[in-house]
C-alpha atoms as a PDB file:
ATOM      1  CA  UNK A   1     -11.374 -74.118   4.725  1.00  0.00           C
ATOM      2  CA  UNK A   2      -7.369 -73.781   5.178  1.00  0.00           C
ATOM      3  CA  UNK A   3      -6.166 -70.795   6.690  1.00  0.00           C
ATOM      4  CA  UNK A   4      -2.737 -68.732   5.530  1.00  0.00           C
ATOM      5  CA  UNK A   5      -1.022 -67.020   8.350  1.00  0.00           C
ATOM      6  CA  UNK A   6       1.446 -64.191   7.309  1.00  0.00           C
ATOM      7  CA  UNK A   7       3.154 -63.486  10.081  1.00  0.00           C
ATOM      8  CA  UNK A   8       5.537 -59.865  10.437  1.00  0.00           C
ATOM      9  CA  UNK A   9       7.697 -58.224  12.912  1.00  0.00           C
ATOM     10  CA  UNK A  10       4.483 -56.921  14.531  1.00  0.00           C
ATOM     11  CA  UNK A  11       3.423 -60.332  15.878  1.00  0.00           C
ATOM     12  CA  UNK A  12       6.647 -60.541  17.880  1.00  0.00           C
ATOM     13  CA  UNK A  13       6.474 -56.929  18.994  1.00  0.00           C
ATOM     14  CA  UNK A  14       2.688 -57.296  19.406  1.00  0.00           C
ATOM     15  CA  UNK A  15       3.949 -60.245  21.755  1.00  0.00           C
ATOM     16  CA  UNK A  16       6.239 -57.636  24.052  1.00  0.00           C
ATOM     17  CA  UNK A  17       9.655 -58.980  21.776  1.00  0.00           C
ATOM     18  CA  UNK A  18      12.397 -56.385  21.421  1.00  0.00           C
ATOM     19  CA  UNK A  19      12.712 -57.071  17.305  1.00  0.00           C
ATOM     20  CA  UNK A  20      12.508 -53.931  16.418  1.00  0.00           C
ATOM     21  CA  UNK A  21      15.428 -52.049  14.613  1.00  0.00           C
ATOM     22  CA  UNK A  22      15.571 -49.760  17.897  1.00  0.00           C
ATOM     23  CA  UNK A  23      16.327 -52.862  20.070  1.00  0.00           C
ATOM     24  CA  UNK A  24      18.948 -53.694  17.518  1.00  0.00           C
ATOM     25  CA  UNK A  25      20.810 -50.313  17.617  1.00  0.00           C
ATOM     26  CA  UNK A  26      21.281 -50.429  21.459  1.00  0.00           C
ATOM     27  CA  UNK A  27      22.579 -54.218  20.758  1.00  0.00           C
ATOM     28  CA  UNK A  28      25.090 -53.369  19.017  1.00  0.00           C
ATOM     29  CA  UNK A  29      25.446 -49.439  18.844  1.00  0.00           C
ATOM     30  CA  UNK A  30      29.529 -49.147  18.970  1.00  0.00           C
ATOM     31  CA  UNK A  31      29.868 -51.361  16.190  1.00  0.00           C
ATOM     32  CA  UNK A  32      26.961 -49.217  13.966  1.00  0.00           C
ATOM     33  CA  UNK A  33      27.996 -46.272  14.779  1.00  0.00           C
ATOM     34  CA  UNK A  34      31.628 -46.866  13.151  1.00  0.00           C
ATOM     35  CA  UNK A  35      29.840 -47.695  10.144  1.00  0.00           C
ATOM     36  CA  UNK A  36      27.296 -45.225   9.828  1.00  0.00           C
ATOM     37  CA  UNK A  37      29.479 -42.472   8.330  1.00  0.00           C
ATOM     38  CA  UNK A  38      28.692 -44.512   5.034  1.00  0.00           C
ATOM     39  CA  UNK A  39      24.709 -45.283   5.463  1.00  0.00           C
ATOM     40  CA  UNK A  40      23.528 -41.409   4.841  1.00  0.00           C
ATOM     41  CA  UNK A  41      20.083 -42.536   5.584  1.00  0.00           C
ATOM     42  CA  UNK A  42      20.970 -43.847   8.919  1.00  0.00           C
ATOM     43  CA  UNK A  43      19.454 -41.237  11.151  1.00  0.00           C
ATOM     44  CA  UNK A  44      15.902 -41.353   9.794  1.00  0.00           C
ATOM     45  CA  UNK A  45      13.269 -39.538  12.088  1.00  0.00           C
ATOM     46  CA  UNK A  46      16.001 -38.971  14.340  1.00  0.00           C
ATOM     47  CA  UNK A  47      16.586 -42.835  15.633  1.00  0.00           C
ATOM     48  CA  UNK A  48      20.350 -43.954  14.007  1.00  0.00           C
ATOM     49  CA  UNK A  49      19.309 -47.313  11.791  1.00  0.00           C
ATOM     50  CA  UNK A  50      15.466 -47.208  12.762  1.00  0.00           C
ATOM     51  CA  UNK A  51      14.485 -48.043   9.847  1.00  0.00           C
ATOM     52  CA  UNK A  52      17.685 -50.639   9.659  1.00  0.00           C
ATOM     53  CA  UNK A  53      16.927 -52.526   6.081  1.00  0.00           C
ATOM     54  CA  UNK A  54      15.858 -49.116   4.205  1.00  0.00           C
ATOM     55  CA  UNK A  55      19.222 -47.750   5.496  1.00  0.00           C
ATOM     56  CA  UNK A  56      21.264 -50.138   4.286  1.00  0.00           C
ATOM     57  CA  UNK A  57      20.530 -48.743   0.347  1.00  0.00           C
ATOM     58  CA  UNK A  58      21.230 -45.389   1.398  1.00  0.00           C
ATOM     59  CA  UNK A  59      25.187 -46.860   1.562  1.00  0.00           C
ATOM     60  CA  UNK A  60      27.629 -44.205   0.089  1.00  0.00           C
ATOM     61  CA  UNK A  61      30.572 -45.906  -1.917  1.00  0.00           C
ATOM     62  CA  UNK A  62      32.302 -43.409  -2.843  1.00  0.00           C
ATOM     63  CA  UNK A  63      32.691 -42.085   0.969  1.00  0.00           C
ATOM     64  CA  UNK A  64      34.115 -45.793   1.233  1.00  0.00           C
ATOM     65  CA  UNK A  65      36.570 -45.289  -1.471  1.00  0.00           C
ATOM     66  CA  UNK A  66      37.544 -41.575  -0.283  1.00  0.00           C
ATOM     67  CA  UNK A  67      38.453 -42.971   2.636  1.00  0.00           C
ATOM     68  CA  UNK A  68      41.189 -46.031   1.559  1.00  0.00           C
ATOM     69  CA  UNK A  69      41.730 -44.182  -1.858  1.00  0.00           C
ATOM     70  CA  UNK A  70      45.604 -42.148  -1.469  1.00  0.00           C
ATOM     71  CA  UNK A  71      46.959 -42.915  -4.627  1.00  0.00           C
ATOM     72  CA  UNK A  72      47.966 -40.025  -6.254  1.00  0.00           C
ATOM     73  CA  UNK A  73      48.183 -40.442 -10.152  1.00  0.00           C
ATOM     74  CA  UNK A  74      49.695 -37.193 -10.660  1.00  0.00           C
ATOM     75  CA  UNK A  75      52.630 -37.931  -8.270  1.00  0.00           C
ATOM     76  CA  UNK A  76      56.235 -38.471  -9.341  1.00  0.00           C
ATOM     77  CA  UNK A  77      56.068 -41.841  -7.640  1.00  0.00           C
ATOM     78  CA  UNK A  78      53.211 -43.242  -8.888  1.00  0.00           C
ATOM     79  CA  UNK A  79      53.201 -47.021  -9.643  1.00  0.00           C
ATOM     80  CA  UNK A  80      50.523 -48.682 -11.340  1.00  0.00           C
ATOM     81  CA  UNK A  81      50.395 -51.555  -8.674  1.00  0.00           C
ATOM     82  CA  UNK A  82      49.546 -48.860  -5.948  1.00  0.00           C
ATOM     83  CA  UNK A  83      45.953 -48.761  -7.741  1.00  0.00           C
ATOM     84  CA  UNK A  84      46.737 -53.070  -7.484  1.00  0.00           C
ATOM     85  CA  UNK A  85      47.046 -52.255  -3.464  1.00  0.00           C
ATOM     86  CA  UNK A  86      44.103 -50.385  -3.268  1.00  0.00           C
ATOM     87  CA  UNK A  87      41.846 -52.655  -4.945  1.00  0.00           C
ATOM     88  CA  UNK A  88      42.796 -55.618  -2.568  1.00  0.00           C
ATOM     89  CA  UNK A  89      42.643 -53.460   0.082  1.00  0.00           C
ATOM     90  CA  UNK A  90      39.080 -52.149  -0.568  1.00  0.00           C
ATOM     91  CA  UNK A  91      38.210 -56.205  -1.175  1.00  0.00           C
ATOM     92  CA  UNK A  92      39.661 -56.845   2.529  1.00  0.00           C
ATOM     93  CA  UNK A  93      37.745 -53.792   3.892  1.00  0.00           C
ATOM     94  CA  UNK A  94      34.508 -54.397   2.206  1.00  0.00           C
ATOM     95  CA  UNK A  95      34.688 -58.376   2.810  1.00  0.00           C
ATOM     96  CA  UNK A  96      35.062 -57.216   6.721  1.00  0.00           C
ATOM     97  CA  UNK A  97      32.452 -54.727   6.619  1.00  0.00           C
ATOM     98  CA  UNK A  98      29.939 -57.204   4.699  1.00  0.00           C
ATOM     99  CA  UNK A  99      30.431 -60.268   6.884  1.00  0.00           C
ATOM    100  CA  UNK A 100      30.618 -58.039   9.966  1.00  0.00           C
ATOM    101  CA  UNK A 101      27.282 -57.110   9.591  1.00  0.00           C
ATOM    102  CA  UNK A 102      26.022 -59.919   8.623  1.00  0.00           C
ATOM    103  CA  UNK A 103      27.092 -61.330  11.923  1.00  0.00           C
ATOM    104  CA  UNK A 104      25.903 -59.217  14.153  1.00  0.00           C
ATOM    105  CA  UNK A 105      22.656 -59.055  12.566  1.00  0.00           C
ATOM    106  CA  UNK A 106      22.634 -62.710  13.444  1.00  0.00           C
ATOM    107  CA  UNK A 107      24.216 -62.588  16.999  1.00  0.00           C
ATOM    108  CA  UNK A 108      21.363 -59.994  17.406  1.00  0.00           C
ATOM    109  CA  UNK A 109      18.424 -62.063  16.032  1.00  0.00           C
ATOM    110  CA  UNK A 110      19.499 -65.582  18.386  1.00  0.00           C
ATOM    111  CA  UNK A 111      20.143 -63.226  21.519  1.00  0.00           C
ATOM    112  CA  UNK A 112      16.161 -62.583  21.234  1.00  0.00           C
ATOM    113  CA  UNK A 113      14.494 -64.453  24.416  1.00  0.00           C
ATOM    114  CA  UNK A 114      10.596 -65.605  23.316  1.00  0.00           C
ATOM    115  CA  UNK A 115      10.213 -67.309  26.905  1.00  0.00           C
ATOM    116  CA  UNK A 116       8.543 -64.563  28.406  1.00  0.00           C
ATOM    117  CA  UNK A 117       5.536 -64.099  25.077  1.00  0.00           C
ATOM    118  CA  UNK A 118       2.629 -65.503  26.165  1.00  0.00           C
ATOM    119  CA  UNK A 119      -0.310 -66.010  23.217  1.00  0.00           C
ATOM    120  CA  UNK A 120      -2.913 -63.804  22.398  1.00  0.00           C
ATOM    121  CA  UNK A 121      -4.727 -64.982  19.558  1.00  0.00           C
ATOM    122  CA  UNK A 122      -6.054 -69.124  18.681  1.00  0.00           C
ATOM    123  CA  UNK A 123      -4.851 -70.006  14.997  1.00  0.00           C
ATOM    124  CA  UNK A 124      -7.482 -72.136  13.194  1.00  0.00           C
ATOM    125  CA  UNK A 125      -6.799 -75.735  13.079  1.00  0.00           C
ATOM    126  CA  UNK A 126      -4.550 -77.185  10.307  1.00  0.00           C
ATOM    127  CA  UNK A 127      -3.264 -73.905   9.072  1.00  0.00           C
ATOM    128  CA  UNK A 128      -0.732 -72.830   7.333  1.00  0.00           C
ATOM    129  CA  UNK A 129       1.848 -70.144   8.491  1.00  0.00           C
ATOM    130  CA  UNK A 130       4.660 -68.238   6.264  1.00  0.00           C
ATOM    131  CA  UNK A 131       6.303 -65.967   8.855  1.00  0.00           C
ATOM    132  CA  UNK A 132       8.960 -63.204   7.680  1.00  0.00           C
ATOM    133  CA  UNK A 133      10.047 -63.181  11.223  1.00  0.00           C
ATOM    134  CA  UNK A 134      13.264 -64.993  12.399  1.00  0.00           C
ATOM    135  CA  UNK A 135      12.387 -65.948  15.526  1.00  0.00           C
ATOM    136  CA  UNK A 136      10.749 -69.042  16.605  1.00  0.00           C
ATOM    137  CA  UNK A 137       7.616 -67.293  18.158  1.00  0.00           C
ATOM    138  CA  UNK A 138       5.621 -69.727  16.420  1.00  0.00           C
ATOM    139  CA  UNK A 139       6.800 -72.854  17.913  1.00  0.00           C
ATOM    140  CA  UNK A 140       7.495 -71.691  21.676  1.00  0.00           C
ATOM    141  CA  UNK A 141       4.581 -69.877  22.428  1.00  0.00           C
ATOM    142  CA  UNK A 142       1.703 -71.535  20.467  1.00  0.00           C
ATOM    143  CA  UNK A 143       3.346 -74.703  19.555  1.00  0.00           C
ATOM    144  CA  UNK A 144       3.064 -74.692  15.955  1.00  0.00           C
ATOM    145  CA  UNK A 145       4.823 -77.836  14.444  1.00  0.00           C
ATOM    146  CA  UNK A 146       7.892 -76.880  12.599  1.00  0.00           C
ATOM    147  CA  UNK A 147       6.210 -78.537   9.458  1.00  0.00           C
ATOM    148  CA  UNK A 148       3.593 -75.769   9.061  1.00  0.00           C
ATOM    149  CA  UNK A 149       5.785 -73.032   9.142  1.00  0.00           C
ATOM    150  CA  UNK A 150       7.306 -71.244   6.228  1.00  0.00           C
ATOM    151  CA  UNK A 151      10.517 -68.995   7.180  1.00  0.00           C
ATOM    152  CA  UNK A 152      10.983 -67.050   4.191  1.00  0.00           C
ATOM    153  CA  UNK A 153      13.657 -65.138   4.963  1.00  0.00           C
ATOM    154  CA  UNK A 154      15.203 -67.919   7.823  1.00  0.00           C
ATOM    155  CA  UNK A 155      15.117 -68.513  10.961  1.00  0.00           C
ATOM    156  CA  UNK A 156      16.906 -69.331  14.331  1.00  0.00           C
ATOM    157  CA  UNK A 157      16.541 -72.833  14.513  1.00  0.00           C
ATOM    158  CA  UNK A 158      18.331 -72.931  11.127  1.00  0.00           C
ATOM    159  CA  UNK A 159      21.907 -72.899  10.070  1.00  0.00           C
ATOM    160  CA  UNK A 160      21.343 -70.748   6.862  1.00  0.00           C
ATOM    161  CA  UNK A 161      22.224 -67.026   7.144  1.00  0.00           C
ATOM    162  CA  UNK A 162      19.377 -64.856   7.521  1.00  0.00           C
ATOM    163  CA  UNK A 163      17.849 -62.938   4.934  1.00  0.00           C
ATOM    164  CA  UNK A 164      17.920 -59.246   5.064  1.00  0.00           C
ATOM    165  CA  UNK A 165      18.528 -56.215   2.836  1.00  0.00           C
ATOM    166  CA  UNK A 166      17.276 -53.222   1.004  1.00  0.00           C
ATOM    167  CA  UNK A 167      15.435 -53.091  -1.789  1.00  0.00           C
ATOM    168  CA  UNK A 168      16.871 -49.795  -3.628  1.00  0.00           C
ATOM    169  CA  UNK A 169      17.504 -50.328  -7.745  1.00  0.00           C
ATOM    170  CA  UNK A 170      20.751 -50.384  -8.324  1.00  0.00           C
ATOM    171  CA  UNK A 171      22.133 -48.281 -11.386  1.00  0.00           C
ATOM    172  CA  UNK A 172      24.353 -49.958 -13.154  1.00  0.00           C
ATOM    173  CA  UNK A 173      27.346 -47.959 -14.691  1.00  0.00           C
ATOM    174  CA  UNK A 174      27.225 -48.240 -18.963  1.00  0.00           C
ATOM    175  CA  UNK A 175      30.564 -49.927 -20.060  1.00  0.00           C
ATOM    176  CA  UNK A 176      30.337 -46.963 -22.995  1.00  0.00           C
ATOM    177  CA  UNK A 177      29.076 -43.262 -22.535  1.00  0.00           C
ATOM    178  CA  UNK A 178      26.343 -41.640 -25.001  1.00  0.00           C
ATOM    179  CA  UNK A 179      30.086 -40.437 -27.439  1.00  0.00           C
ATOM    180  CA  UNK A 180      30.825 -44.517 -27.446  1.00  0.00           C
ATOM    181  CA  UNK A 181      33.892 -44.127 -25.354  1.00  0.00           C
ATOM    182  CA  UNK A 182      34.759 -45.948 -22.397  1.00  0.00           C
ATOM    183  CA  UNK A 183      33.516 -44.952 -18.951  1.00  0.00           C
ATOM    184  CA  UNK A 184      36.506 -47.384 -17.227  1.00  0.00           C
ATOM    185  CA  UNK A 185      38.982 -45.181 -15.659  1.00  0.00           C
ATOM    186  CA  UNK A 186      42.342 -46.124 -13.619  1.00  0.00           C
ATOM    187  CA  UNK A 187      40.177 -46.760 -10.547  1.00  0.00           C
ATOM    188  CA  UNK A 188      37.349 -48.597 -12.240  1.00  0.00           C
ATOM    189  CA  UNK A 189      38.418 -52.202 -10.161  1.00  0.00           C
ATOM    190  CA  UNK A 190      39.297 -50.901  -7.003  1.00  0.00           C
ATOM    191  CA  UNK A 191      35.721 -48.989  -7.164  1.00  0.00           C
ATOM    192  CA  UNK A 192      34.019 -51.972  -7.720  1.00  0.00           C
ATOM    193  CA  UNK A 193      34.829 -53.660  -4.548  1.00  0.00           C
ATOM    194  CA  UNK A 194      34.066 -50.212  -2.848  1.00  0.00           C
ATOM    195  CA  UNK A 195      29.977 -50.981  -4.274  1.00  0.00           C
ATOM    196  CA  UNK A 196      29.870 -54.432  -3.135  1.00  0.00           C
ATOM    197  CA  UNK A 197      28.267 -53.231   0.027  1.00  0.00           C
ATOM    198  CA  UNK A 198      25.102 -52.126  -1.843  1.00  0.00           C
ATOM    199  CA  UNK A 199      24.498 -55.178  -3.915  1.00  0.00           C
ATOM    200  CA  UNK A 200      25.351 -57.956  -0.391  1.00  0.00           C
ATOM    201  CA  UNK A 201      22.523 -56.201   0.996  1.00  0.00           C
ATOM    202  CA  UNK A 202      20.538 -56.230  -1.627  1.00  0.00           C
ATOM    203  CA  UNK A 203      17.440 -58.407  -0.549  1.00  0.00           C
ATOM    204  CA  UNK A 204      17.171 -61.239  -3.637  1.00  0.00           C
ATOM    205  CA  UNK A 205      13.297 -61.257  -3.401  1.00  0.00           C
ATOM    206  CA  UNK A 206      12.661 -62.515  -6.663  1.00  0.00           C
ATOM    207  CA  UNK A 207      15.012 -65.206  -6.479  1.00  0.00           C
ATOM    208  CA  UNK A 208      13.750 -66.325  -3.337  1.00  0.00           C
ATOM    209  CA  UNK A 209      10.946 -66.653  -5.184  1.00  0.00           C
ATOM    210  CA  UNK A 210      11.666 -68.195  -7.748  1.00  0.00           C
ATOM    211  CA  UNK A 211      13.562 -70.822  -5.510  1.00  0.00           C
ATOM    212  CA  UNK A 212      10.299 -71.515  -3.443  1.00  0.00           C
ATOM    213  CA  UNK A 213       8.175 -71.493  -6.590  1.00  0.00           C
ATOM    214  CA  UNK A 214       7.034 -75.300  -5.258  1.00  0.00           C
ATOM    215  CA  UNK A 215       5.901 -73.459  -2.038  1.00  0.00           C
ATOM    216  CA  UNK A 216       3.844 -71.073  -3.233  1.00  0.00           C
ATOM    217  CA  UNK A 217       2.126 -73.439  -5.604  1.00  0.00           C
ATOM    218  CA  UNK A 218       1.241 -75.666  -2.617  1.00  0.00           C
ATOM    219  CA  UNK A 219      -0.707 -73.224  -1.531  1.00  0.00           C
ATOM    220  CA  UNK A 220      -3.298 -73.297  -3.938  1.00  0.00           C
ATOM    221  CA  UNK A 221      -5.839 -74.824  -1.070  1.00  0.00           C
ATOM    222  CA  UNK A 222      -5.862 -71.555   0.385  1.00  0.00           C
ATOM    223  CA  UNK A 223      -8.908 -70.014   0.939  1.00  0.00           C
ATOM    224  CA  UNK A 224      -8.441 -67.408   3.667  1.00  0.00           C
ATOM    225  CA  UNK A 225      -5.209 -65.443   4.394  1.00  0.00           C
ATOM    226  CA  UNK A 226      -4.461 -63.852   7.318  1.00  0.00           C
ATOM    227  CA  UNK A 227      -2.074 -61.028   7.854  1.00  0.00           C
ATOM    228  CA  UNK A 228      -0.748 -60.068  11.427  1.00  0.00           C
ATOM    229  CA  UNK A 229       2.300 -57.890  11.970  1.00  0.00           C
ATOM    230  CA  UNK A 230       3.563 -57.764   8.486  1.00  0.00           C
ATOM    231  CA  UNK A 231       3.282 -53.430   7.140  1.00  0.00           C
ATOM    232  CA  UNK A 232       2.790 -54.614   3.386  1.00  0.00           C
ATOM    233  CA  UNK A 233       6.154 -53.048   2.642  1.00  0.00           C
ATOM    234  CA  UNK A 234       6.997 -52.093  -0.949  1.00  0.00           C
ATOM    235  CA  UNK A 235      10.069 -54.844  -1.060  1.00  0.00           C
ATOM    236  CA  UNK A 236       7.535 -57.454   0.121  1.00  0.00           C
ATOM    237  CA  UNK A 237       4.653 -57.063  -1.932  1.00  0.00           C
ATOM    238  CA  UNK A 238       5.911 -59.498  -4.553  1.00  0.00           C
ATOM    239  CA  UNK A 239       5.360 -62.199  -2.184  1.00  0.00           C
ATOM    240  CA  UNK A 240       2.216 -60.942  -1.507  1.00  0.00           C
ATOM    241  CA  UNK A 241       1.724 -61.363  -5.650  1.00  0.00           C
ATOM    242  CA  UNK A 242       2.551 -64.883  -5.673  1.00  0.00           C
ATOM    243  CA  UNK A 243       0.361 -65.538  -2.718  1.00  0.00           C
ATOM    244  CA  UNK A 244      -2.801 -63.812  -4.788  1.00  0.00           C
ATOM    245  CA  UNK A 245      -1.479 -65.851  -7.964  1.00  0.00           C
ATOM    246  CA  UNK A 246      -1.645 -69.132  -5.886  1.00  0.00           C
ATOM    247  CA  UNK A 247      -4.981 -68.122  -3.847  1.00  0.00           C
ATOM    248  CA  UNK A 248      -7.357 -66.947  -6.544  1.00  0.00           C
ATOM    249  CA  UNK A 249     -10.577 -65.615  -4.869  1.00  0.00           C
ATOM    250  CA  UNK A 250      -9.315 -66.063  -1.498  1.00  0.00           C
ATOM    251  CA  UNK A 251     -10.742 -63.850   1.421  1.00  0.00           C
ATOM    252  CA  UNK A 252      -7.894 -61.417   3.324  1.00  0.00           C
ATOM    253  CA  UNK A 253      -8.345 -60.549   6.541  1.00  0.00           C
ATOM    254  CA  UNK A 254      -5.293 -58.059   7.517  1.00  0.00           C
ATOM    255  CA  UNK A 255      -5.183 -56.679  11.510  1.00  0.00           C
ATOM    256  CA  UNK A 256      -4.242 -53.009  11.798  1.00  0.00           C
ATOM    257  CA  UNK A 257      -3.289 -51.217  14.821  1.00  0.00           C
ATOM    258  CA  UNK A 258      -4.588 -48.163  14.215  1.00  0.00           C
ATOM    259  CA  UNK A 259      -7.656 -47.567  12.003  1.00  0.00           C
ATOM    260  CA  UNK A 260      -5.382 -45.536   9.452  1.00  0.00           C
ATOM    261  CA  UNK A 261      -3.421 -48.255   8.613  1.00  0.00           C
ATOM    262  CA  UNK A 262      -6.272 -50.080   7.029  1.00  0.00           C
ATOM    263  CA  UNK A 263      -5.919 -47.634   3.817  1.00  0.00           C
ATOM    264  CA  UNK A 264      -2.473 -48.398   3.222  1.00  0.00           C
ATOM    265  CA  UNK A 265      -2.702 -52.198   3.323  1.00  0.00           C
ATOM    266  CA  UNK A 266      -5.952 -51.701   0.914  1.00  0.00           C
ATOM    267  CA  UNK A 267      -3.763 -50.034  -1.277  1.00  0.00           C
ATOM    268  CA  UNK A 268      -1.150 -52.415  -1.063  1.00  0.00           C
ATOM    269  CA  UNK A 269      -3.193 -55.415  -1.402  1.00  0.00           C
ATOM    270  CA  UNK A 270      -5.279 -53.756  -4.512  1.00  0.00           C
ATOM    271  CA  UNK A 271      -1.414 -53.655  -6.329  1.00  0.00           C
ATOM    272  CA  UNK A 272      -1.540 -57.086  -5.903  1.00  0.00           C
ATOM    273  CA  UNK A 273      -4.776 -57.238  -7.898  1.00  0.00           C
ATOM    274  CA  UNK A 274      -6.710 -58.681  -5.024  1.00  0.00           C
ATOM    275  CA  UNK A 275     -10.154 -57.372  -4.994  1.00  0.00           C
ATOM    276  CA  UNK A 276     -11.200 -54.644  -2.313  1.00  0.00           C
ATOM    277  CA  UNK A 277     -14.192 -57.222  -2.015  1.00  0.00           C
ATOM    278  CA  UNK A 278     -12.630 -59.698  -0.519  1.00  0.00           C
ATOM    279  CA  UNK A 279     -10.543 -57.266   2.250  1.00  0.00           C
ATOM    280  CA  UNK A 280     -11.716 -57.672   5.430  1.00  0.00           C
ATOM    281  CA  UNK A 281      -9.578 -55.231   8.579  1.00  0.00           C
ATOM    282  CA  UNK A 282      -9.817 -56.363  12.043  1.00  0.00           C
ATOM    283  CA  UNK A 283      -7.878 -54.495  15.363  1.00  0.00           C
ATOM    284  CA  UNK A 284      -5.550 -56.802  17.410  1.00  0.00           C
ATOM    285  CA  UNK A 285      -7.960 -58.031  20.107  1.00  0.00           C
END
């Protein structure tokens, strides 16, 4: 029988790591707080950026625009190439703001120290492990071959950027309006660059996806799945989906922490048309 691991953020915190979104804020709290003017979602449940991924979709263009936009159409002095200047301005300030983040995220996530975890659970032999975590928890502490593991969003030990984002549907603006006339105005391009905030941190899930299609397709020896430290998040379920497509009439065995928790990930599971059968809950030992 060969045994899925889905590891979440809860393993590492489970294992005493600071990975949470609090730990993250004190990291790098002067830089956040300069940007969170623009994130209106940013002080959720009275933490600034607990809920760090969610937050990024609450980002406000158009406080982003207000605040580089002082061209004044209706002036005397208006030139058309000031509305040139603001547009490659707003592409230099979003550019900075994007890659800034990005950074630090990423200075944050390699500052993490796993030294001090010591292991609290024995994996089954010759299993298989797809970890949304970034850290290398895996291979430190319980010496898990790099081979096995699955980083689907990244990891430490590798040179791509990390994966993280919202997962907020974006509206897209009609070219036309229900009359058939144009909804471009004079600041229609230096807008754009204003939104390109909300669609960088826009988590690609589906093309991830569709990008690891082999992977997911490998694991059609599956026949148990465990789940440890992952919430069963809406943006993540459709991984969840292809696991279920790959795993038909697999058994799930998801750890909660607290006894509510097991409704939620039944209900999350049931989405992804696994059977309510084949659920089994467990509490971390």
């Amino acid at each position: 029988m060969t045994t899925l691991y889905v590891i979440g953020n809860g393993f590492d915190l489970w294992h005493g790591l600071p990975t949470d979104y609090a730990s993250f804020y004190s990291y790098a709290e002067d830089v956040l707080d300069e940007m969170d003017a623009y994130y209106v979602g940013r002080g959720h449940l009275g933490t600034p950026w607990h809920d760090f991924e969610n937050c990024l979709g609450t980002y406000d263009w158009q406080l982003f625009f207000d605040e580089y936009n002082e061209v004044d159409v209706m002036s005397e002095s208006f030139r058309p190439s000031e509305l040139y200047g603001l547009e490659d301005e707003l592409v230099e300030k979003t550019t900075s703001h994007i890659e800034g983040l990005r950074e630090l995220f990423q200075e944050w996530v390699r500052s993490i120290d796993v030294s001090s975890a010591k292991s609290k659970v024995v994996f089954e032999p010759d299993s298989k492990f797809l970890t949304f975590n970034y850290t290398n928890t895996l291979q430190s502490v319980y010496e898990i071959a790099e081979n096995c593991i699955f980083h689907i969003h990244g990891s430490v030990a590798g040179y791509d950027e990390l994966i993280f984002g919202h997962g907020v549907e974006i509206e897209e603006e009609l070219e036309l309006d229900e009359n058939g006339d144009s909804n471009r105005s004079m600041f229609t391009d230096s807008e754009n660059p204003a939104k390109s905030p909300l669609y960088a941190f826009k988590k690609p899930v589906e093309e991830i996806i569709a990008n690891n299609s082999q992977y997911f397709a490998s694991l059609s020896g599956v026949s148990r799945i465990v789940v440890i430290g992952h919430s069963l998040n809406d943006i993540d379920i459709p991984y969840f989906e292809e696991i279920r497509k790959s795993t038909r009439g697999s058994k799930w065995v998801v750890y909660c922490y607290r006894e509510s928790d097991a409704q939620h990930y039944q209900y999350q599971l049931e989405r992804c048309l696994v059977s309510s059968n084949d659920i089994e809950f467990r509490a971390y030992p």
